[in-house]
Protein backbone atom coordinates (compact mmCIF):
# COMPACT_ATOMS: atom_id res chain seq x y z
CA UNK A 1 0.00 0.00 0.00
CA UNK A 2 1.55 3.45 -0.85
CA UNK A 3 2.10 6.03 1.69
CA UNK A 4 -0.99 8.33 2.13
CA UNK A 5 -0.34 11.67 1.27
CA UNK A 6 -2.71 14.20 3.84
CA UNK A 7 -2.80 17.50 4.38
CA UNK A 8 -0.47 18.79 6.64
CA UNK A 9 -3.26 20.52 8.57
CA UNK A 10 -5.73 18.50 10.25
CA UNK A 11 -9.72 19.56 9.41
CA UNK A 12 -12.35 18.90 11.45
CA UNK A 13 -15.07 16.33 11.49
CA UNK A 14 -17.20 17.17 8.38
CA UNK A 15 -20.70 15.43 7.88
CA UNK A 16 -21.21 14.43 3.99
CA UNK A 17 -24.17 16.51 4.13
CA UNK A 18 -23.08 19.97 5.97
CA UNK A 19 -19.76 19.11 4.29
CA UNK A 20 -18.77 22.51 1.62
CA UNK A 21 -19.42 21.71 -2.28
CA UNK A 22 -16.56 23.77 -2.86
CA UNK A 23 -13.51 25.59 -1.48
CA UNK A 24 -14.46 28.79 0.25
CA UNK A 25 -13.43 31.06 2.80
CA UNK A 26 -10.65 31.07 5.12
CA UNK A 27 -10.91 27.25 6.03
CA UNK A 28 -10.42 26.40 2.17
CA UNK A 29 -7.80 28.76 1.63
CA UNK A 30 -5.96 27.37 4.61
CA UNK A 31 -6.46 23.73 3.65
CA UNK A 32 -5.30 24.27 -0.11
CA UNK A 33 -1.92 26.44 1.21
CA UNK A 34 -0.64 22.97 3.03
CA UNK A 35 -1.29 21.54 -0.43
CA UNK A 36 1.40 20.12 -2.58
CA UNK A 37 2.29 22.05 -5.45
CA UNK A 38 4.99 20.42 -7.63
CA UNK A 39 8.13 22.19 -9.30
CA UNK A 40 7.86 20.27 -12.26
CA UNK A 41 10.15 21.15 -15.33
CA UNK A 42 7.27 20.14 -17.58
CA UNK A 43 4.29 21.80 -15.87
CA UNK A 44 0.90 20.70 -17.01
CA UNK A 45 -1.56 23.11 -19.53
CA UNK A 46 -3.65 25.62 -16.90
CA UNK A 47 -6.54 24.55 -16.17
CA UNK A 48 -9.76 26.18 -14.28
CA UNK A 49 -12.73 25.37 -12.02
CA UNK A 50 -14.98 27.08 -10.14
CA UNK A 51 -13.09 26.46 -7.30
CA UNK A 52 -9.77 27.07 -8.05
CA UNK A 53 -6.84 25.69 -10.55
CA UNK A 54 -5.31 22.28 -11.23
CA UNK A 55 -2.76 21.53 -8.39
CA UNK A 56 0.07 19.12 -9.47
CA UNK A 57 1.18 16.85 -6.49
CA UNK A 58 4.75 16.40 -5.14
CA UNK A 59 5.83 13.97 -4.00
CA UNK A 60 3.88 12.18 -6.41
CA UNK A 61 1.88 8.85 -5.15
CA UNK A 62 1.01 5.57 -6.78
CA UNK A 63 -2.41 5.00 -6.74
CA UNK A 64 -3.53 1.43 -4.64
CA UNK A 65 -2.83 -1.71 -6.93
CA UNK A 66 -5.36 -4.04 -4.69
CA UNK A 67 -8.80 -3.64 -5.92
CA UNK A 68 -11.04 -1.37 -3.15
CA UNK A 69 -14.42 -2.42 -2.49
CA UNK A 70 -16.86 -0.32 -0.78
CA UNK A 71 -20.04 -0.33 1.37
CA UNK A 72 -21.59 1.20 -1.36
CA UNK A 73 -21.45 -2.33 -2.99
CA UNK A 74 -18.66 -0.91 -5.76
CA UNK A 75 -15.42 -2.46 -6.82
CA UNK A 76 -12.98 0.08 -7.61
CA UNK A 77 -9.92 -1.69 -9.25
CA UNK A 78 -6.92 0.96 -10.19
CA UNK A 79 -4.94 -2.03 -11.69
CA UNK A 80 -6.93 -2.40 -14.46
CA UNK A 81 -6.62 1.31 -15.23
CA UNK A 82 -2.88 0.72 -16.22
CA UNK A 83 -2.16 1.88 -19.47
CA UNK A 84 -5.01 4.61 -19.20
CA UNK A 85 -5.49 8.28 -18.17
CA UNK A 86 -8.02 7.88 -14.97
CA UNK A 87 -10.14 11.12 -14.04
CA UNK A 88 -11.48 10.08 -10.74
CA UNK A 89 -14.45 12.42 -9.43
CA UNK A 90 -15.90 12.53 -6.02
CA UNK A 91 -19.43 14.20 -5.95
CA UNK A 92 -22.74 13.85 -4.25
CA UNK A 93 -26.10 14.33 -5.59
CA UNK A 94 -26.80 16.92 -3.03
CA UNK A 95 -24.06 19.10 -4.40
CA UNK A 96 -25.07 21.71 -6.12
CA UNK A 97 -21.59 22.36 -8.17
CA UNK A 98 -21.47 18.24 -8.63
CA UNK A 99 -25.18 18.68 -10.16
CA UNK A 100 -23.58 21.35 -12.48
CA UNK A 101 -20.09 19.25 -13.31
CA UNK A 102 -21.80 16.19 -13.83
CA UNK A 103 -23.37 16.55 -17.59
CA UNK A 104 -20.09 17.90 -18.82
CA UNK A 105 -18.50 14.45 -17.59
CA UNK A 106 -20.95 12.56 -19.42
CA UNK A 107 -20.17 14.15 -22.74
CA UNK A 108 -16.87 13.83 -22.00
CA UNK A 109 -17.09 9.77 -21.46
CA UNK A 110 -19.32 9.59 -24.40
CA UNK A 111 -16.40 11.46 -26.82
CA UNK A 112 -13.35 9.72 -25.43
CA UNK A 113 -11.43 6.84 -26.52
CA UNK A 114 -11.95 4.37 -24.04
CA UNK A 115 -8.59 2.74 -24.38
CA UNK A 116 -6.81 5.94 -23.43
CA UNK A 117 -9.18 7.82 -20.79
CA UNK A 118 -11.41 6.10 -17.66
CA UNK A 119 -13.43 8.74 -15.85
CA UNK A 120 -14.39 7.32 -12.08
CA UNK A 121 -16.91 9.42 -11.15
CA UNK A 122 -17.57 8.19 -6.97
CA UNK A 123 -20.71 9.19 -5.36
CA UNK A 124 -20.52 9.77 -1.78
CA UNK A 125 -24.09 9.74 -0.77
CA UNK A 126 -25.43 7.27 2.05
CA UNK A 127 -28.08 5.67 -0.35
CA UNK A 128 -25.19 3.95 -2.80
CA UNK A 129 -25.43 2.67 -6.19
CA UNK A 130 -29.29 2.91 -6.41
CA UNK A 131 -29.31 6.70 -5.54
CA UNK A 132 -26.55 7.40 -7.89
CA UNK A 133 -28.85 5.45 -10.56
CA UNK A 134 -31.94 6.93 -10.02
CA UNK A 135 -29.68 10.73 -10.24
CA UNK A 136 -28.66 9.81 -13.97
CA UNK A 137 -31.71 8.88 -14.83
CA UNK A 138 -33.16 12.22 -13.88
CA UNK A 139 -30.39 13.94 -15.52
CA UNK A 140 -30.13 11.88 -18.79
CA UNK A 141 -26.61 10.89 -17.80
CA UNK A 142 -25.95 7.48 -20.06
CA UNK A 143 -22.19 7.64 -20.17
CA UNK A 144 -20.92 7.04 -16.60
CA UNK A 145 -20.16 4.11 -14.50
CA UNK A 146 -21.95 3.97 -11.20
CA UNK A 147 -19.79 4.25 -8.40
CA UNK A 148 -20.66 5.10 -4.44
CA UNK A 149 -18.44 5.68 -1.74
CA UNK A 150 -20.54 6.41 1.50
CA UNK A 151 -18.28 5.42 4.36
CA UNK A 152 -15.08 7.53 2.89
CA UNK A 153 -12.58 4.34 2.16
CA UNK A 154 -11.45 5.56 -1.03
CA UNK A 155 -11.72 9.44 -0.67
CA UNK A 156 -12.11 11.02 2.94
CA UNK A 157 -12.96 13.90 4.60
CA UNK A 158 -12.25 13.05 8.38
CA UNK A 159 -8.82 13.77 9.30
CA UNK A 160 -9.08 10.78 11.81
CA UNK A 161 -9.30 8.97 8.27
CA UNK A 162 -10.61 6.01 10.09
CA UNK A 163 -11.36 3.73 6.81
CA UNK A 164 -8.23 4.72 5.20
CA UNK A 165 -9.05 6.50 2.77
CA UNK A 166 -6.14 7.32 -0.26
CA UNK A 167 -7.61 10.76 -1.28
CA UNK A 168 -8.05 14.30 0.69
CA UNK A 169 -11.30 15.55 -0.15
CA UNK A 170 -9.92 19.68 0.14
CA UNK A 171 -13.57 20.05 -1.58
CA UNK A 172 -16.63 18.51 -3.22
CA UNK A 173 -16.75 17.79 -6.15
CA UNK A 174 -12.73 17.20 -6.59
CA UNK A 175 -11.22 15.30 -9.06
CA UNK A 176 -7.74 13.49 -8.74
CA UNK A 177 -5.94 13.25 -12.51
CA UNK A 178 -4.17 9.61 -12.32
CA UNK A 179 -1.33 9.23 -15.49
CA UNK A 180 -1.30 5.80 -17.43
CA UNK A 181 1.26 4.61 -14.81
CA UNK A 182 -1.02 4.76 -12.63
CA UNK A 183 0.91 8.06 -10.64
CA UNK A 184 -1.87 10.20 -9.07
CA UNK A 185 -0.32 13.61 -11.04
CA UNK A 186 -2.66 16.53 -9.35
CA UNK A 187 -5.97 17.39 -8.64
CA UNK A 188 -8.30 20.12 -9.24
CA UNK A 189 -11.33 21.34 -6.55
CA UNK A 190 -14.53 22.35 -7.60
CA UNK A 191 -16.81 22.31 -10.59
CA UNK A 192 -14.96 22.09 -14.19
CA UNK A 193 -15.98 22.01 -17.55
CA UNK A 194 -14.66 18.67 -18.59
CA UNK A 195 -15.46 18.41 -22.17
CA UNK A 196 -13.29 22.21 -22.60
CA UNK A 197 -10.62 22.42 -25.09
CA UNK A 198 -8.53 23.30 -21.61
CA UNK A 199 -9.77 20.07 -20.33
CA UNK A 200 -8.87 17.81 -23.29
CA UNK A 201 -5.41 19.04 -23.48
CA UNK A 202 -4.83 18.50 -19.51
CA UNK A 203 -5.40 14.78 -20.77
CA UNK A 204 -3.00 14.70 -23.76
CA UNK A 205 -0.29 16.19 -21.28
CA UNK A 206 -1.09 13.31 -18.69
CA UNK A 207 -1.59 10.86 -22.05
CA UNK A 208 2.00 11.72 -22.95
CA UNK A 209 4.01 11.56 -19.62
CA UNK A 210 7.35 9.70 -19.60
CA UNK A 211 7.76 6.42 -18.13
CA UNK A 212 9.01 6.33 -14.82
């Protein structure tokens, strides 16, 4: 199992549901400035949410090789991603920024090349699979996998990270950018417009990273 990488300052106890969709205030602002921010000599395209910028990680991480599975009855397997770009998004159906993110997502999976891009996106809402279901039907999403997360063992918010949990969740949504080696590169908080030119060329950069 790789080392964990957490923000140097711990947050308090957040409930999914009084938890912040996306960075704001002083608390944000603090949590992001303990953030990571590599010095890399190639540094990725800029890129733009409503939240803030895409944040590349160093150290960097590997994500987990042994498949996770959740009490939201999902199997998330980052072995199999080898090879690919991964895009993993937490959300909630109660977020009002995730609401927004989501369709762009969806057109995004439904233009990609599936043997160069996976797009994880991991519900964290106490009803599971079926509430994550019934959310895409509502919102004509066709495109996505179906994903749920509700007891924080693959992302977290609790600082006690009692499930342990690989990724920080500085916000919701958040989305980490994994490289087809399966290095977790950066991450950016808050709502984005995935199917952007911006966007799309984030993806060739990770596409084209060097070999360890």
């Amino acid at each position: 199992m790789p080392d964990r990488q957490t923000p140097k300052r711990a947050y308090p106890d957040i409930s999914r549901r009084r938890a912040s969709c996306q960075i704001a205030g002083a608390f944000g602002a603090a949590v992001l400035a303990k953030a990571p921010v590599a010095a890399a000599s190639q540094p990725p395209p800029a890129f733009y949410s409503s939240g803030g910028q895409y944040i590349q990680l160093q150290p960097e991480r590997l994500a987990p090789d042994a498949p996770i599975k959740t009490a939201g009855g999902s199997v998330i397997d980052f072995g199999r991603y080898r090879g690919k770009v991964v895009l993993l998004n937490f959300w909630a159906t109660w977020c009002a920024p995730c609401v927004h993110e989501m369709p762009s997502l969806d057109r995004l999976a439904a233009s990609a090349d599936d043997k160069l891009l996976q797009i994880v996106p991991i519900a964290i809402d106490d009803g599971g699979q079926e509430t994550v279901r019934a959310f895409y039907r509502r919102f004509g999403l066709s495109h996505l996998g179906v994903y749920a997360d509700p007891d924080q063992q693959i992302g977290y918010f609790d600082a006690r990270n009692v499930n342990h949990g690989v990724f920080p969740l500085y916000a919701l949504p958040i989305t980490y950018a994994i490289d087809p080696f399966g290095r977790i590169d950066g991450y950016i908080p808050g709502a984005a417009r995935w199917n952007s030119a911006r966007a799309k060329a984030l993806i060739k950069y990770l596409t084209g990273r060097a070999a360890p």
